[in-house]
C-alpha atoms as a PDB file:
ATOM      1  CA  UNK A   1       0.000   0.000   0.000  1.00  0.00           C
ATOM      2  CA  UNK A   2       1.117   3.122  -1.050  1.00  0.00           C
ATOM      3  CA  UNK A   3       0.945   6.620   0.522  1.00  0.00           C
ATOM      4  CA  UNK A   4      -1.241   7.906  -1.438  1.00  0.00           C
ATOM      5  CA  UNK A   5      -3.418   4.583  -1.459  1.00  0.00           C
ATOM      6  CA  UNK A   6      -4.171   6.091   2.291  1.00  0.00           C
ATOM      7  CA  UNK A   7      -4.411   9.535   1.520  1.00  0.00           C
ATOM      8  CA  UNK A   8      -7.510   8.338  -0.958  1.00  0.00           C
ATOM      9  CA  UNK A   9      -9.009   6.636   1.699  1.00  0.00           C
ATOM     10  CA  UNK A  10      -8.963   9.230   3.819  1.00  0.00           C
ATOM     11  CA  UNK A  11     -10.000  11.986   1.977  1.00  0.00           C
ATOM     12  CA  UNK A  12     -12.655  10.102  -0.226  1.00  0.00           C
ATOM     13  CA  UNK A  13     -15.348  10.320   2.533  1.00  0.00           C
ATOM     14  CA  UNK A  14     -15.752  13.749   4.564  1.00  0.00           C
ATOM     15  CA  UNK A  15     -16.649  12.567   7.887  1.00  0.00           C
ATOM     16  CA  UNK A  16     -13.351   9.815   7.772  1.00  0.00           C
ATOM     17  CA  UNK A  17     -11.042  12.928   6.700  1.00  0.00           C
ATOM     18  CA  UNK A  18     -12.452  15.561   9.782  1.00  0.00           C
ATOM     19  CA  UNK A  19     -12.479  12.940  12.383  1.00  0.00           C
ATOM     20  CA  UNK A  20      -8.752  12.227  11.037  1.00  0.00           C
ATOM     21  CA  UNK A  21      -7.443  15.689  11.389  1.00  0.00           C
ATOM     22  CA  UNK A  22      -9.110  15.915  15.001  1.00  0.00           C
ATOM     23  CA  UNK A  23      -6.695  13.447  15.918  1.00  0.00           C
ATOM     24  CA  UNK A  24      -3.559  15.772  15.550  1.00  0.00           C
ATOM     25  CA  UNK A  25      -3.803  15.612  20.067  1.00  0.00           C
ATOM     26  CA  UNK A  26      -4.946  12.474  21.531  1.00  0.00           C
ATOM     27  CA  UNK A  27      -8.483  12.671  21.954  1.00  0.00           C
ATOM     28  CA  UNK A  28     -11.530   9.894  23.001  1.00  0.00           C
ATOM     29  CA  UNK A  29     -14.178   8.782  20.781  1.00  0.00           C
ATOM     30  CA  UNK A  30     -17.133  10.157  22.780  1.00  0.00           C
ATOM     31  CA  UNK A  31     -14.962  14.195  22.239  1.00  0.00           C
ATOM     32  CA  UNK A  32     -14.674  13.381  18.684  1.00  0.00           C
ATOM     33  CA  UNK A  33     -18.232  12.681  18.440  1.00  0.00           C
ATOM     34  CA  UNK A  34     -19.416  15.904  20.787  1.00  0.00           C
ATOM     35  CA  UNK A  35     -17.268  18.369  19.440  1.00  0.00           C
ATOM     36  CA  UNK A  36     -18.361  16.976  15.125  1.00  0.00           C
ATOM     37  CA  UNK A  37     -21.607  15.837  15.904  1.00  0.00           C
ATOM     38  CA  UNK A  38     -21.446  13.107  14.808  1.00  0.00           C
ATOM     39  CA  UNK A  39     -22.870   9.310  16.453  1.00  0.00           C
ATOM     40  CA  UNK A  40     -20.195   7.863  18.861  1.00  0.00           C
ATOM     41  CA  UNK A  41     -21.055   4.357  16.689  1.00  0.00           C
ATOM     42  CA  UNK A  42     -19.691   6.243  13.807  1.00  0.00           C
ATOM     43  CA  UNK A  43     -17.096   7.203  14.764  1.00  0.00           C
ATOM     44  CA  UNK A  44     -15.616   4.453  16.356  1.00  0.00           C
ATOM     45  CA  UNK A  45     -16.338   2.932  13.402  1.00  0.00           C
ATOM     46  CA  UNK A  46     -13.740   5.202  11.651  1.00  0.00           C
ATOM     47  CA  UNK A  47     -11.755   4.899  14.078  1.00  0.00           C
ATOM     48  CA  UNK A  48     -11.531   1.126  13.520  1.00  0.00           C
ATOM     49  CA  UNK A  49     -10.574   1.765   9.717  1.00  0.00           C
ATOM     50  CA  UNK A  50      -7.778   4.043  10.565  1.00  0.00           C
ATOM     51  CA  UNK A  51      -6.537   1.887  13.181  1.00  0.00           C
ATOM     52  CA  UNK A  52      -5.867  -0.921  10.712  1.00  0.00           C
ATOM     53  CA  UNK A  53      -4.769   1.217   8.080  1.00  0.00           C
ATOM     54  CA  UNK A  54      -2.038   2.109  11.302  1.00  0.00           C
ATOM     55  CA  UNK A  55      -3.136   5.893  10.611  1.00  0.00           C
ATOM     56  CA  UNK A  56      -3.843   6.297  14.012  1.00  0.00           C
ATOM     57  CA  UNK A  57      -3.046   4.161  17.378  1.00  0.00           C
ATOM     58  CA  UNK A  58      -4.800   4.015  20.849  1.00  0.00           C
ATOM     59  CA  UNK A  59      -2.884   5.146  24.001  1.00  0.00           C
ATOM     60  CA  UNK A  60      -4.761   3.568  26.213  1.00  0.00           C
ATOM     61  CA  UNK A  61      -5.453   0.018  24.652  1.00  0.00           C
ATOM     62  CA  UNK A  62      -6.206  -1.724  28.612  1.00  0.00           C
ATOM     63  CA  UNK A  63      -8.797   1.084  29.485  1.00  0.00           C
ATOM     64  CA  UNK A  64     -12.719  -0.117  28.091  1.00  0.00           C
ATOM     65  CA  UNK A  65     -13.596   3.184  28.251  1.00  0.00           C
ATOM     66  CA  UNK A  66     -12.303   6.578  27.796  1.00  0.00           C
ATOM     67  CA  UNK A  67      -9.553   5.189  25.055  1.00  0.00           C
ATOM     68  CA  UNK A  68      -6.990   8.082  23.975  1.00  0.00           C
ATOM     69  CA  UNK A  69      -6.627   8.121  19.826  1.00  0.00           C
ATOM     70  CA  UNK A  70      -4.186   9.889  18.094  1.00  0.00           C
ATOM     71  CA  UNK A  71      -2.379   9.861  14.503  1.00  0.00           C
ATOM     72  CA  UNK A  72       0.926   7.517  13.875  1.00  0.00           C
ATOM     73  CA  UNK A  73       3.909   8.813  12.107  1.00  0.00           C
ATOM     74  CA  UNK A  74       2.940   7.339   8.694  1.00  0.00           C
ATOM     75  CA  UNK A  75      -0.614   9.549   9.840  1.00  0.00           C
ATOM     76  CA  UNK A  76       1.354  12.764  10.040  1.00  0.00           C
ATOM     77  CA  UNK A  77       2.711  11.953   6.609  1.00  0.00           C
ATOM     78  CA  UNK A  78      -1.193  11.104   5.087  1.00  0.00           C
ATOM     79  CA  UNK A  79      -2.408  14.341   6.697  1.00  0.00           C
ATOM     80  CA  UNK A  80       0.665  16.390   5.522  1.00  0.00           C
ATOM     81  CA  UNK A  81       0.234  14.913   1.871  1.00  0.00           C
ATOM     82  CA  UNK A  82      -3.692  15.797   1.871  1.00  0.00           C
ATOM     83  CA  UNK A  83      -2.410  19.052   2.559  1.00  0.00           C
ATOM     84  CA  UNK A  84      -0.251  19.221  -0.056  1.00  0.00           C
ATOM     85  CA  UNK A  85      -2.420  18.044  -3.061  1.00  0.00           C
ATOM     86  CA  UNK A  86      -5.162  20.566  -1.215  1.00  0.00           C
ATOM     87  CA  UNK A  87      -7.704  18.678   0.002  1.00  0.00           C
ATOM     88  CA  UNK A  88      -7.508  19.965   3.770  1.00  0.00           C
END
């Protein structure tokens, strides 16, 4: 997989892309979801996708609730490139 196979994922559905950038400081699902409005099932959902994708890794994988997300290095490099190619 290439980097720009991820930046194309990310930025080919709206809500994947904004809760993405949100994740530039560690934040929990249930912020993400206040703070874009968006349902909590939702966005873990994305937050699944970008997980495997290794976009973005939990800091808190023991807690069951109030998990910490933020982007991975290759992440910084997605969300620099989508700036880039202006799509941010």
């Amino acid at each position: 997989m290439t980097l720009f196979d991820d930046v194309s994922f990310v930025i080919r559905a709206k809500n994947r892309k904004t809760v993405f950038e949100k994740l530039t400081k560690p934040m929990t699902p249930t912020e993400i979801s206040k703070e874009l409005g968006l349902n909590i099932g939702f966005v873990s959902n994305i937050l699944i996708e970008l997980k495997k994708r290794k976009l973005i890794d939990c800091l808190s994988p023991n807690e069951k609730r109030h998990r910490f997300y933020k982007i991975t290095k290759k992440g910084e490099q997605v969300l620099e490139a989508t700036k880039k190619i202006g799509n941010s």
